[in-house]
N, C-alpha and C. Protein backbone atom coordinates (compact mmCIF):
# COMPACT_ATOMS: atom_id res chain seq x y z
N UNK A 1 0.82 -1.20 0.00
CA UNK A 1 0.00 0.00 0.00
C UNK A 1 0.86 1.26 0.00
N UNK A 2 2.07 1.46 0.89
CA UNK A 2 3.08 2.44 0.93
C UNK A 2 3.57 2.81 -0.70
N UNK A 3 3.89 2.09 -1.32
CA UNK A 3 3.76 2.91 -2.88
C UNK A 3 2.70 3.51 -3.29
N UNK A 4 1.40 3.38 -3.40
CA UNK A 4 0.26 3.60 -3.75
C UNK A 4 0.55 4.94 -3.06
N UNK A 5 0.46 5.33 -1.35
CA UNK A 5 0.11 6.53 -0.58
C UNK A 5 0.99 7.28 -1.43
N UNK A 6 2.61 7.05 -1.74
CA UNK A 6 3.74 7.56 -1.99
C UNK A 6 3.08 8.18 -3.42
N UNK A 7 3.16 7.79 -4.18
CA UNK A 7 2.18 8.18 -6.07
C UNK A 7 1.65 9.11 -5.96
N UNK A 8 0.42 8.72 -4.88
CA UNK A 8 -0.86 9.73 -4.37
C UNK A 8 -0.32 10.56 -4.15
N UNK A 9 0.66 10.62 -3.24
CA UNK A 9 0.87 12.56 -2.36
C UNK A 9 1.51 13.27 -3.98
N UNK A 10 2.57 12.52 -4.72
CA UNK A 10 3.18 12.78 -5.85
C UNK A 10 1.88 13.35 -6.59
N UNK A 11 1.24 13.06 -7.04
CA UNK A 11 -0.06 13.03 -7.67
C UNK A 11 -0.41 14.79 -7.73
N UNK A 12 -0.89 14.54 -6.77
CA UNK A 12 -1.34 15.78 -6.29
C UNK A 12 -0.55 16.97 -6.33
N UNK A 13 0.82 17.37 -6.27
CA UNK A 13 1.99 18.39 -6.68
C UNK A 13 1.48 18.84 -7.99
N UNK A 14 0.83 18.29 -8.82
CA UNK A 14 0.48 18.86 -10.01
C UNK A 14 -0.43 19.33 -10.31
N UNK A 15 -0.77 20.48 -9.97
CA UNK A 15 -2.36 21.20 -10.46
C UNK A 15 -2.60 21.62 -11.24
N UNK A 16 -1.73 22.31 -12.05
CA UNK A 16 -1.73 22.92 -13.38
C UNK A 16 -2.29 21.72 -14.26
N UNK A 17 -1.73 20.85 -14.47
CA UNK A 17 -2.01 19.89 -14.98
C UNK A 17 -3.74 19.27 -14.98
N UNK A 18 -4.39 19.36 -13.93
CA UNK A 18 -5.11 18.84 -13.86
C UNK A 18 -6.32 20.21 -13.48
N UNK A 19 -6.09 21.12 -13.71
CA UNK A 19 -6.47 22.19 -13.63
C UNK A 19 -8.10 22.24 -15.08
N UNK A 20 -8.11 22.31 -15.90
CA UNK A 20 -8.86 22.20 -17.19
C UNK A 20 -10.05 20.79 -16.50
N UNK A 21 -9.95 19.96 -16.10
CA UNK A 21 -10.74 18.81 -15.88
C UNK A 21 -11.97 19.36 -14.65
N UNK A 22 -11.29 20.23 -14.08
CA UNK A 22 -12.52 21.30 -13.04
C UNK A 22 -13.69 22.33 -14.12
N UNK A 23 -13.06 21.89 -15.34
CA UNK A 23 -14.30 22.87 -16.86
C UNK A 23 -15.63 21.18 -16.71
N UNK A 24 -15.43 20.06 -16.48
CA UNK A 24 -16.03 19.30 -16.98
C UNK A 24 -15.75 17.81 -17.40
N UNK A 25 -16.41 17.29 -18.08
CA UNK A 25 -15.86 15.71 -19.04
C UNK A 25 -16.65 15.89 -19.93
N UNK A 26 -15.89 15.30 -21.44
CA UNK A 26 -16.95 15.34 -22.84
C UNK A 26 -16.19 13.60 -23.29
N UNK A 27 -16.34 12.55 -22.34
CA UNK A 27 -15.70 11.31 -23.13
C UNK A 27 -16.69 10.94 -24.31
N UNK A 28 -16.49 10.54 -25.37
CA UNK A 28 -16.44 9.69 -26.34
C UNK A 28 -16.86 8.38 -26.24
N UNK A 29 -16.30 7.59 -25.42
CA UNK A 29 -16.82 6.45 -25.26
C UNK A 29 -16.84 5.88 -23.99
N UNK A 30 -17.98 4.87 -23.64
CA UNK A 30 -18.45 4.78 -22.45
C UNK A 30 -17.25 2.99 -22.45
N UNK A 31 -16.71 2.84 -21.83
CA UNK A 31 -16.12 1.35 -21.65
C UNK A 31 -16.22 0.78 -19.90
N UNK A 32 -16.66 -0.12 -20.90
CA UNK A 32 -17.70 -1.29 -19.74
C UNK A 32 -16.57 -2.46 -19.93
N UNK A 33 -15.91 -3.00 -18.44
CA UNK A 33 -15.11 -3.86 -18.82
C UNK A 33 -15.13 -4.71 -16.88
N UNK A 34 -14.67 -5.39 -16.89
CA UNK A 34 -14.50 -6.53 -15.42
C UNK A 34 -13.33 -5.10 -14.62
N UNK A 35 -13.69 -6.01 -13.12
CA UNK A 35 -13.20 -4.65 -11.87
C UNK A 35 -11.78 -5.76 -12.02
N UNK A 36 -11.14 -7.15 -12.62
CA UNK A 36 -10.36 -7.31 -12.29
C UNK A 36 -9.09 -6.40 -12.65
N UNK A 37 -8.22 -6.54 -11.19
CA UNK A 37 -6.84 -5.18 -11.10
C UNK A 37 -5.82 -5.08 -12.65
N UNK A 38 -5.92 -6.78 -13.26
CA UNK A 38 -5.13 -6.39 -14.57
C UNK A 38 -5.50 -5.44 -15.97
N UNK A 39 -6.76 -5.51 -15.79
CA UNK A 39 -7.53 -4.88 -16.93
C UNK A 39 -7.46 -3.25 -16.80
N UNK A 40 -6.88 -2.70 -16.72
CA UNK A 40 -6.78 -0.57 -16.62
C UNK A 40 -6.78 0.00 -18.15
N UNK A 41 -8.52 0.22 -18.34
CA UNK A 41 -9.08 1.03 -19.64
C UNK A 41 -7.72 2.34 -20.07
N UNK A 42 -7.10 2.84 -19.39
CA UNK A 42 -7.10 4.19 -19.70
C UNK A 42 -5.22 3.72 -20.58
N UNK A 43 -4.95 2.09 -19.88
CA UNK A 43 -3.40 1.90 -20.18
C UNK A 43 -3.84 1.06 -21.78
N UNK A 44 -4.88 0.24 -21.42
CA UNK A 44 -4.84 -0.73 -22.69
C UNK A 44 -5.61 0.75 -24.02
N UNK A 45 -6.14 1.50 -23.73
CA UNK A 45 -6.28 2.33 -24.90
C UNK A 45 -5.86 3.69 -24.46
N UNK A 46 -4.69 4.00 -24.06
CA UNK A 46 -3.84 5.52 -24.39
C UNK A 46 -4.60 6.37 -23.72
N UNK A 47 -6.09 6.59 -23.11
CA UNK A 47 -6.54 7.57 -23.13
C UNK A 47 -6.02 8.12 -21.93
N UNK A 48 -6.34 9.44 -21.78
CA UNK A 48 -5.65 10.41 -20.73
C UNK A 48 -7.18 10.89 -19.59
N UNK A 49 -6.93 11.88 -18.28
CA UNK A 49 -8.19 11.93 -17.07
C UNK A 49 -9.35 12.74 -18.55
N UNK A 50 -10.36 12.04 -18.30
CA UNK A 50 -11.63 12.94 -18.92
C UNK A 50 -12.32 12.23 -20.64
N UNK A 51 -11.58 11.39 -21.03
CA UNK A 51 -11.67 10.52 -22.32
C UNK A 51 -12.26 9.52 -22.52
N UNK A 52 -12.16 8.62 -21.21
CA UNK A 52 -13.47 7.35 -20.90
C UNK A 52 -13.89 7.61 -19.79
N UNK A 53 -15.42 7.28 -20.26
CA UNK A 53 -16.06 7.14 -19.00
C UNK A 53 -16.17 5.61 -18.47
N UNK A 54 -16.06 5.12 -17.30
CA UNK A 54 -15.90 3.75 -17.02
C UNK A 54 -16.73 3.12 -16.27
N UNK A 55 -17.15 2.08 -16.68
CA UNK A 55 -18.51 1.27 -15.79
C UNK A 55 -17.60 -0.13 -15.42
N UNK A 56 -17.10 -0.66 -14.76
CA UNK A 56 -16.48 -1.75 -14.23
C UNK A 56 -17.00 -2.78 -13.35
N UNK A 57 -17.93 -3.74 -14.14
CA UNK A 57 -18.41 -4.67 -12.64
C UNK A 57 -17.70 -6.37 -13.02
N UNK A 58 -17.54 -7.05 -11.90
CA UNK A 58 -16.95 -8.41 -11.80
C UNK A 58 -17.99 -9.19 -13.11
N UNK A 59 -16.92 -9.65 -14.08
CA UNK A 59 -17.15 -10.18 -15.47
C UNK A 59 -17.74 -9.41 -16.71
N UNK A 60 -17.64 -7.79 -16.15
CA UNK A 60 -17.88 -6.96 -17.17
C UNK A 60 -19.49 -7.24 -17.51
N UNK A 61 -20.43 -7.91 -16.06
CA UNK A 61 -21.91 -7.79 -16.50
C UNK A 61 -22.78 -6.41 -16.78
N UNK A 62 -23.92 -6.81 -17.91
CA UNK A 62 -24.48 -5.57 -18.13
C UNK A 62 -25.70 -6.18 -17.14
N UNK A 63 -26.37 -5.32 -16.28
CA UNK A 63 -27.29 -6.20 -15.45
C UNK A 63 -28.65 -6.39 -16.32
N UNK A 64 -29.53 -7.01 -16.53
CA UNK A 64 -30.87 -6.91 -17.54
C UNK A 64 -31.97 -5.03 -16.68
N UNK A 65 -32.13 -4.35 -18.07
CA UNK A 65 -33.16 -3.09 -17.76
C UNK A 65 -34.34 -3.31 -17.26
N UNK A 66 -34.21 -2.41 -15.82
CA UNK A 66 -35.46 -2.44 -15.66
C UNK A 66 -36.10 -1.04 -14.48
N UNK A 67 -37.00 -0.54 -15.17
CA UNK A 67 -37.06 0.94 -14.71
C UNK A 67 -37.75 1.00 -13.13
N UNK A 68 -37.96 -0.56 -12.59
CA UNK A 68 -38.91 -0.77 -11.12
C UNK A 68 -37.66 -0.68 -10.23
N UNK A 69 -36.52 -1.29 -10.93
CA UNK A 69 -35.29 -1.48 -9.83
C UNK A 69 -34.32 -1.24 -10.45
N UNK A 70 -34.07 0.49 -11.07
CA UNK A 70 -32.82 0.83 -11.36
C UNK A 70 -31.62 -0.02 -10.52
N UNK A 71 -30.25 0.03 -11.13
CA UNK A 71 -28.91 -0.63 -10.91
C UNK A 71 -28.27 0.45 -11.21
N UNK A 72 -26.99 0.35 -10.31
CA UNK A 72 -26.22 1.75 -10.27
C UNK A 72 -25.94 1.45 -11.72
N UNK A 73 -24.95 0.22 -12.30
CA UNK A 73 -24.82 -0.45 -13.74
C UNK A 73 -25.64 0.78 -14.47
N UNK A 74 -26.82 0.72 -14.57
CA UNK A 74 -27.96 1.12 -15.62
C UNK A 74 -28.08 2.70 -15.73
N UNK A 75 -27.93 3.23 -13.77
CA UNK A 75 -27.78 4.77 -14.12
C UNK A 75 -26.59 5.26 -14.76
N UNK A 76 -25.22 3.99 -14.72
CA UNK A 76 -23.92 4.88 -15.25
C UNK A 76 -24.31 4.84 -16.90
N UNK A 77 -24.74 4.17 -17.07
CA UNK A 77 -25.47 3.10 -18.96
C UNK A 77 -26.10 5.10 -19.31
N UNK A 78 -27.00 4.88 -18.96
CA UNK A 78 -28.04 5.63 -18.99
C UNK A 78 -27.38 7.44 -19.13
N UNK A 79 -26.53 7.72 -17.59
CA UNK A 79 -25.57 8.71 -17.69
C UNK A 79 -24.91 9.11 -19.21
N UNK A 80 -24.24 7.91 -19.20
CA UNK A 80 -22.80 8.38 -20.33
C UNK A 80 -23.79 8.78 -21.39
N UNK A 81 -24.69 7.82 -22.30
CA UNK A 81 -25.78 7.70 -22.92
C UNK A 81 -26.42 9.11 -23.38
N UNK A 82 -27.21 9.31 -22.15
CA UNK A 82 -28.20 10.37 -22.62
C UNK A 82 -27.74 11.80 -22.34
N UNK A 83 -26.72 11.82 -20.98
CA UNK A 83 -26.39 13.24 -20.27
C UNK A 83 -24.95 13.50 -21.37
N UNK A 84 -24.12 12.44 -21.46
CA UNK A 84 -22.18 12.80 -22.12
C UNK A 84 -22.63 13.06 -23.33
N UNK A 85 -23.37 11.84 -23.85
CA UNK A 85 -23.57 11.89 -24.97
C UNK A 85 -22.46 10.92 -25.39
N UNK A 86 -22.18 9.96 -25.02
CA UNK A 86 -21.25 8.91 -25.59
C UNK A 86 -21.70 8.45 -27.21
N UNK A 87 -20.94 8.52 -27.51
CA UNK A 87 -20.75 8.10 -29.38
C UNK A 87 -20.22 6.64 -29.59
N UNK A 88 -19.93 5.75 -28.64
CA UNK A 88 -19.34 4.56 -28.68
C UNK A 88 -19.61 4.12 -27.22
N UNK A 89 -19.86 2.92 -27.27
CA UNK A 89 -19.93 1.61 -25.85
C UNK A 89 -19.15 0.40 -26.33
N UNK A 90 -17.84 0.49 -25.50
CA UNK A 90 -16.94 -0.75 -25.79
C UNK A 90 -17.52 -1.93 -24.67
N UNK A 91 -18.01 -3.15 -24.74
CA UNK A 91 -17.51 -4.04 -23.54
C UNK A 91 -16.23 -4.64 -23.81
N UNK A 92 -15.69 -4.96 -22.86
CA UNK A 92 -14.27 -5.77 -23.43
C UNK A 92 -14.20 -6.98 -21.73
N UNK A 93 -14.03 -7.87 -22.58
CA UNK A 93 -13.62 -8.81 -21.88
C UNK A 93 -12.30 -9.11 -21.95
N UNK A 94 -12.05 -10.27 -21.21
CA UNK A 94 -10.30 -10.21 -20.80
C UNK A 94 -9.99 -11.89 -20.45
N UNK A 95 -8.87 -12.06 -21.27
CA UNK A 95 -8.24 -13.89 -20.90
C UNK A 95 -8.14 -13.94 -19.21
N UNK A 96 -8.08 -15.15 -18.80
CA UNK A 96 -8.29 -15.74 -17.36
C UNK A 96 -9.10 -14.70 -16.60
N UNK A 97 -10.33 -14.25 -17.07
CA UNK A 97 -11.34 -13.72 -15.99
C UNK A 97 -12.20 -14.91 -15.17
N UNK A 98 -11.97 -14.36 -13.57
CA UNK A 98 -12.08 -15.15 -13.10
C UNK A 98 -13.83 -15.51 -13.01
N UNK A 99 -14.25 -14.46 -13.31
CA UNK A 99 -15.83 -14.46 -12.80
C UNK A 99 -16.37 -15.53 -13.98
N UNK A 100 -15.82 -15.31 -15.56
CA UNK A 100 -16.27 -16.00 -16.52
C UNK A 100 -15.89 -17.65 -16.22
N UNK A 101 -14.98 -17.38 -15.88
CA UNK A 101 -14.40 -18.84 -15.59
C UNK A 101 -14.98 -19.79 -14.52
N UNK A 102 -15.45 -19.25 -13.62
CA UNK A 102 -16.31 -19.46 -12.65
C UNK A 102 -17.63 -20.28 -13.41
N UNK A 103 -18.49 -19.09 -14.39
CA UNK A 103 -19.33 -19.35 -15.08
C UNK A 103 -19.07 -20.52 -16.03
N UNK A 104 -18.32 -20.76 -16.50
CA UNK A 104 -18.12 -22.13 -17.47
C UNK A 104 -17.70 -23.11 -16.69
N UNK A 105 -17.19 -23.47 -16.03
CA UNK A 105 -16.56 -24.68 -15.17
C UNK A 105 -18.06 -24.63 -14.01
N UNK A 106 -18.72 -23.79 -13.91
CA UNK A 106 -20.12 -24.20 -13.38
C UNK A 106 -19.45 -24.61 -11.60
N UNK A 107 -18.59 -23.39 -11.33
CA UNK A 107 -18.06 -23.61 -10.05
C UNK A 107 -19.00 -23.22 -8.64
N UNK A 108 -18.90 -23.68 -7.82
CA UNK A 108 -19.59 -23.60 -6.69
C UNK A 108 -19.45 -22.62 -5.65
N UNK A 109 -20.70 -21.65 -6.12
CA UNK A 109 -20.29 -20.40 -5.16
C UNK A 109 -20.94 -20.34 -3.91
N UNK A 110 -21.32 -20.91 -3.63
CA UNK A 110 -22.08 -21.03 -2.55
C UNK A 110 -21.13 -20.22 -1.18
N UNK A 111 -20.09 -20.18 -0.78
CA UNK A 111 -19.16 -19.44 0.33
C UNK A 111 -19.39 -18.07 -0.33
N UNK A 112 -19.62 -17.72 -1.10
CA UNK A 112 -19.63 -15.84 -2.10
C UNK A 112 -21.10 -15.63 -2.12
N UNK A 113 -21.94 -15.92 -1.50
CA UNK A 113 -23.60 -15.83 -2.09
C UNK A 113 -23.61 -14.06 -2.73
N UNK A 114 -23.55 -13.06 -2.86
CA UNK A 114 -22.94 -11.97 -3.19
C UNK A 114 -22.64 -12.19 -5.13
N UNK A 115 -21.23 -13.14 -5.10
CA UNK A 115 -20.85 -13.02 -6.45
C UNK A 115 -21.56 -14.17 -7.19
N UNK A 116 -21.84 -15.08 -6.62
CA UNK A 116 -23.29 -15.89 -7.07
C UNK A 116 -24.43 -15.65 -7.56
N UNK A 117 -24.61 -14.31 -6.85
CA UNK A 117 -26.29 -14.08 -7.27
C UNK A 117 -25.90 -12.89 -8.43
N UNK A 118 -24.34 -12.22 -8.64
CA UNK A 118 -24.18 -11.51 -9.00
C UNK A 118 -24.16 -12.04 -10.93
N UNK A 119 -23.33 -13.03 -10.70
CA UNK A 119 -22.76 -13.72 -11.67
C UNK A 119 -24.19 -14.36 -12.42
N UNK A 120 -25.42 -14.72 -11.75
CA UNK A 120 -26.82 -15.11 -12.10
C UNK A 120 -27.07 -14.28 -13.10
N UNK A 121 -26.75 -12.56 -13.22
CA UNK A 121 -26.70 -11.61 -14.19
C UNK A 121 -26.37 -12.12 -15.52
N UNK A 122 -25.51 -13.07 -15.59
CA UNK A 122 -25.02 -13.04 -17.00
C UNK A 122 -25.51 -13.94 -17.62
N UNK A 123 -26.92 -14.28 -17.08
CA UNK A 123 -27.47 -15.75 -17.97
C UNK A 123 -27.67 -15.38 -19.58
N UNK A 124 -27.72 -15.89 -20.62
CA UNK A 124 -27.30 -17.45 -20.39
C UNK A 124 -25.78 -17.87 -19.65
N UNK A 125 -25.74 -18.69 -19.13
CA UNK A 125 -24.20 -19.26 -18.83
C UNK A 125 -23.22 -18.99 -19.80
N UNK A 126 -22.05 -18.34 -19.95
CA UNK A 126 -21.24 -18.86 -21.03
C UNK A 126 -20.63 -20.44 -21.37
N UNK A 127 -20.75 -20.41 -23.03
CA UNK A 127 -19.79 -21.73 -23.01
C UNK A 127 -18.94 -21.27 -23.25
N UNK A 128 -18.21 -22.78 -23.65
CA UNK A 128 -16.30 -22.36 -23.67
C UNK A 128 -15.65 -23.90 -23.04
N UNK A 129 -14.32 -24.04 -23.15
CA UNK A 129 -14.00 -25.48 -23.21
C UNK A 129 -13.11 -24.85 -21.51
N UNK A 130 -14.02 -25.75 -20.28
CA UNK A 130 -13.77 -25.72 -19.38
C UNK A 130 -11.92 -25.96 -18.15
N UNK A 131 -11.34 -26.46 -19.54
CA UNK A 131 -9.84 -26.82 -19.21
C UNK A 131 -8.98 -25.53 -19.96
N UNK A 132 -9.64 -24.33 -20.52
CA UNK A 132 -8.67 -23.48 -21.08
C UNK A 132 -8.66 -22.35 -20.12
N UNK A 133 -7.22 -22.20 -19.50
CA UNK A 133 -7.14 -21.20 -18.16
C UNK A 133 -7.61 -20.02 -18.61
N UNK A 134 -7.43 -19.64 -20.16
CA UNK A 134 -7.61 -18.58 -20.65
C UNK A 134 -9.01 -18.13 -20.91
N UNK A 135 -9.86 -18.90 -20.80
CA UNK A 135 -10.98 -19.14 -21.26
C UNK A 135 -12.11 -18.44 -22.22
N UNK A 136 -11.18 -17.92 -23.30
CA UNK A 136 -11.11 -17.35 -24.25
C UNK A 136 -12.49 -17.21 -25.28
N UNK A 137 -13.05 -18.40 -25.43
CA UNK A 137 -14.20 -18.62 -26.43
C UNK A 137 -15.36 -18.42 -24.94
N UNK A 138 -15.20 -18.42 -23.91
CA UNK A 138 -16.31 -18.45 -23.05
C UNK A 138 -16.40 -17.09 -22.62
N UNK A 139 -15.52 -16.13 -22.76
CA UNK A 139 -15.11 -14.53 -22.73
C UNK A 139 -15.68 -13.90 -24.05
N UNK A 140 -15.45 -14.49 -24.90
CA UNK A 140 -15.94 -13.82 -26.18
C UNK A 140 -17.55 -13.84 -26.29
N UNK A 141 -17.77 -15.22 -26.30
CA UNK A 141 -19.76 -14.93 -25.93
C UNK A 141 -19.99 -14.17 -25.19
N UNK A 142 -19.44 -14.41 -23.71
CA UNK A 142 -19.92 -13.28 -22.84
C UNK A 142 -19.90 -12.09 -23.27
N UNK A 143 -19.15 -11.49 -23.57
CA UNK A 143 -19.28 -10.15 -24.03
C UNK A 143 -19.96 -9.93 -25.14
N UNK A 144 -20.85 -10.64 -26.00
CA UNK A 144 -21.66 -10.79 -27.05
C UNK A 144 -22.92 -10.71 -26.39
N UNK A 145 -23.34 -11.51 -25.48
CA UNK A 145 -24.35 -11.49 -24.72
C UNK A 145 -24.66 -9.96 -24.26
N UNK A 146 -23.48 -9.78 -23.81
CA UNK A 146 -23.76 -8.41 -22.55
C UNK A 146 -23.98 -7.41 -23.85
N UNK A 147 -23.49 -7.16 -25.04
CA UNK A 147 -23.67 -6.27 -26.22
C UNK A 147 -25.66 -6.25 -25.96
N UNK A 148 -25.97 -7.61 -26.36
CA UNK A 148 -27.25 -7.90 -26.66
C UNK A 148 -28.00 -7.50 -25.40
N UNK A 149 -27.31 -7.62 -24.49
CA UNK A 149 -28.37 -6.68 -23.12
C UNK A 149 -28.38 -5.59 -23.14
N UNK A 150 -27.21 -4.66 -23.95
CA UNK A 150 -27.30 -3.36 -23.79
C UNK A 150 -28.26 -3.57 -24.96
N UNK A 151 -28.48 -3.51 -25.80
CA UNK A 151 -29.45 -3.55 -26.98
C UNK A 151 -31.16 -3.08 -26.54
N UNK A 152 -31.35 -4.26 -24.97
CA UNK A 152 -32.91 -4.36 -24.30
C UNK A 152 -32.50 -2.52 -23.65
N UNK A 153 -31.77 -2.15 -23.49
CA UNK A 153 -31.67 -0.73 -22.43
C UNK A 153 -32.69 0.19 -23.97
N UNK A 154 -33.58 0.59 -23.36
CA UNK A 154 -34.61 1.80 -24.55
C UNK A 154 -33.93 2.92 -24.82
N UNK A 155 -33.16 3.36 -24.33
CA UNK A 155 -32.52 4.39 -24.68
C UNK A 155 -31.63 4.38 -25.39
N UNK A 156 -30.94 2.96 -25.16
CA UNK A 156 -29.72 2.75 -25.91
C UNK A 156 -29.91 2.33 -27.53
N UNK A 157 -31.28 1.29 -27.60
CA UNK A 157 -32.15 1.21 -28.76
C UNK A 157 -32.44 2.14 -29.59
N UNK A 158 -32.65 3.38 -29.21
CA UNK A 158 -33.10 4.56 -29.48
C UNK A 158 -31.80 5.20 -30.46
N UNK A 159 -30.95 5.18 -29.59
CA UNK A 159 -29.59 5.56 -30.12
C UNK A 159 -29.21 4.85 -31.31
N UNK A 160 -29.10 3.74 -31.59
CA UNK A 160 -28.97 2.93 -32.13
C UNK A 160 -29.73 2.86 -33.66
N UNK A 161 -31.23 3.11 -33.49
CA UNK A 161 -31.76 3.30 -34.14
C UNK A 161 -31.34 4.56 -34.93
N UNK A 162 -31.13 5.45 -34.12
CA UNK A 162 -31.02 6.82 -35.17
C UNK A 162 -29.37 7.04 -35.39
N UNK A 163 -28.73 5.88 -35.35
CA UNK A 163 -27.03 5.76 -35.79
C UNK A 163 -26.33 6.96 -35.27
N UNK A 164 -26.79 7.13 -33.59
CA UNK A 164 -25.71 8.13 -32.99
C UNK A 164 -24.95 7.29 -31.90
N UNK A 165 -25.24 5.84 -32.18
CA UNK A 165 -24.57 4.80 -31.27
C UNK A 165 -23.63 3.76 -31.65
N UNK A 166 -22.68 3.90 -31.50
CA UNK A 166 -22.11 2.40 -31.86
C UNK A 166 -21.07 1.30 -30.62
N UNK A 167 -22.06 -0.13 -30.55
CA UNK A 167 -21.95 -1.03 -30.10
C UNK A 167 -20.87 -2.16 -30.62
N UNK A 168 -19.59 -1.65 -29.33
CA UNK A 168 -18.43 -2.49 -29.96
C UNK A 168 -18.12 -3.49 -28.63
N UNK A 169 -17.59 -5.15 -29.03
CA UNK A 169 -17.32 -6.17 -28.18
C UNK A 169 -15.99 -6.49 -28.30
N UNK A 170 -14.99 -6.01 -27.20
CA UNK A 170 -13.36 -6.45 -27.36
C UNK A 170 -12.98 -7.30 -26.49
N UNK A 171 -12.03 -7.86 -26.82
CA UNK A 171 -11.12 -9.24 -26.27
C UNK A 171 -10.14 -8.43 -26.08
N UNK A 172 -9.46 -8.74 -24.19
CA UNK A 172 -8.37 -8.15 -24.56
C UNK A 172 -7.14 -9.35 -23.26
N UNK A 173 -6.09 -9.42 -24.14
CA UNK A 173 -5.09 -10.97 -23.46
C UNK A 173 -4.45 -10.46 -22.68
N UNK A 174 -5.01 -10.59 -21.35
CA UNK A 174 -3.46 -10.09 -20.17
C UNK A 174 -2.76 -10.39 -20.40
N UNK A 175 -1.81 -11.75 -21.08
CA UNK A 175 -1.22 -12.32 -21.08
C UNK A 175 0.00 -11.88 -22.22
N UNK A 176 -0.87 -11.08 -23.35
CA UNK A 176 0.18 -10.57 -24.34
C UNK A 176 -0.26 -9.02 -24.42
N UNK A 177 -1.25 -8.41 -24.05
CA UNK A 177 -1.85 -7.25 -24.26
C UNK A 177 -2.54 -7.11 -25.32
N UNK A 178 -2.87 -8.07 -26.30
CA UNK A 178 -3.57 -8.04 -27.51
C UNK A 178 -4.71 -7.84 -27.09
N UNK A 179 -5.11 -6.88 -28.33
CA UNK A 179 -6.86 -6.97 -27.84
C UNK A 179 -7.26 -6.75 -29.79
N UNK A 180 -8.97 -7.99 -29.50
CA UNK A 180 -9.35 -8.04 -30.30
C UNK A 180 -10.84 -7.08 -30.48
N UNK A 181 -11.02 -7.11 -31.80
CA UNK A 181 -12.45 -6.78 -31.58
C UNK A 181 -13.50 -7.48 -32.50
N UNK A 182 -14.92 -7.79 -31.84
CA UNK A 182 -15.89 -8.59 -32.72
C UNK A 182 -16.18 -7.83 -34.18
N UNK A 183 -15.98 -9.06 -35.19
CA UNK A 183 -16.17 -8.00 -36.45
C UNK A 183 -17.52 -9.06 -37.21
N UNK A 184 -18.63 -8.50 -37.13
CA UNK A 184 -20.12 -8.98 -36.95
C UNK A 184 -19.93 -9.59 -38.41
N UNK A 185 -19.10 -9.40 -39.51
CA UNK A 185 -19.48 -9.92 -40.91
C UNK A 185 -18.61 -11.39 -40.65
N UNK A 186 -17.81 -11.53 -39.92
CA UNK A 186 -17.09 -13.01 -39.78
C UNK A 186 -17.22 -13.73 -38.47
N UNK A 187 -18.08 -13.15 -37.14
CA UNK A 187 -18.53 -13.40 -36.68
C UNK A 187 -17.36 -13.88 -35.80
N UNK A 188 -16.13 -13.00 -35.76
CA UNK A 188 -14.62 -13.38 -34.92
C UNK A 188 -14.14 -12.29 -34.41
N UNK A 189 -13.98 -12.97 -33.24
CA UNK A 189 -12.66 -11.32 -32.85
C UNK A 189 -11.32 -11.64 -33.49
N UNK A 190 -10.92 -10.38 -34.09
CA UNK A 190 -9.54 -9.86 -34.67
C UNK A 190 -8.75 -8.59 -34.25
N UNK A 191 -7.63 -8.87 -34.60
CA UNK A 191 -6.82 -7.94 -34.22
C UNK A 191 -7.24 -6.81 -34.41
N UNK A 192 -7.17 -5.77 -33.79
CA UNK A 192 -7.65 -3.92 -34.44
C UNK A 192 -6.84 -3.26 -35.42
């Protein structure tokens, strides 16, 4: 933790710098990705404070819409959406996520009731071949799925409809830093 405090106080010596970000935020794109610590939106795509806006929940779930029992999930959806004006929604999933992996090996959460009922979010189950640590093809549906839940959000439909939205699904490999993206005419993630 003593590095972290050490950064922080560093951090802060710089105001000038961070001076302009007290005008506001105008991000571009809203990226929805897993809270795990390897995945950091702002390193895997360059962007700098004020450029993404970030929604981060364990396996990068979109929760299903529903206007009786807003989800914080749905007000950040909803936020970037209608108030930023986001022009792009990335989900990106990520090799050895643990939450997906969980989900395909059909592991027993019962000690987590919390990430159990959490992980219930992402029905259908993903598949995917239960012996690959990476679990790569069971990451890629998932994040196909969660595309198709943002789809049920009405607002986001809306957007969509009148082509001020675009709905993108990325792969991205802790393991090499590659990241792919779904390209709907071959029905594969590829390199960018």
């Amino acid at each position: 933790m003593q590095p972290l405090i050490d950064n922080a106080r560093l951090f802060g010596q710089r105001p000038e710098e961070f001076a302009r970000l007290a005008e506001g935020q105008s991000p571009q794109v809203l990226f929805i990705t897993c809270s795990d610590s390897r995945v950091v939106p702002a390193l895997i795509t360059g962007a700098g404070p004020g450029e993404l806006f970030e929604l981060r929940t364990a396996g990068n779930i979109v929760p299903p819409y529903t206007s009786e029992h807003p989800t914080s999930e749905a007000a950040t959806i909803e936020y970037a959406v209608e108030v930023l004006g986001v022009s792009d929604i990335v989900v990106c999933g990520h090799s050895h996520c643990g939450a997906v992996g969980a989900m395909v090996r059909d592991d027993d959460l019962t000690a987590v009731p919390a990430v159990r009922d959490w992980l219930a979010h992402a029905a259908p189950r993903p598949s995917g071949a239960p012996e690959d640590p990476c679990v790569a093809e069971g990451v890629q549906s998932h994040v196909l799925t969660q595309l198709l839940r943002l789809r049920s959000y009405p607002f986001i439909e809306k957007k969509l409809t009148d082509r001020q939205l675009t709905l993108r699904a990325w792969y991205y490999e802790v393991h090499t830093g590659a990241v792919r993206e779904h390209r709907a005419d071959t029905d594969t993630f590829e390199a960018l």
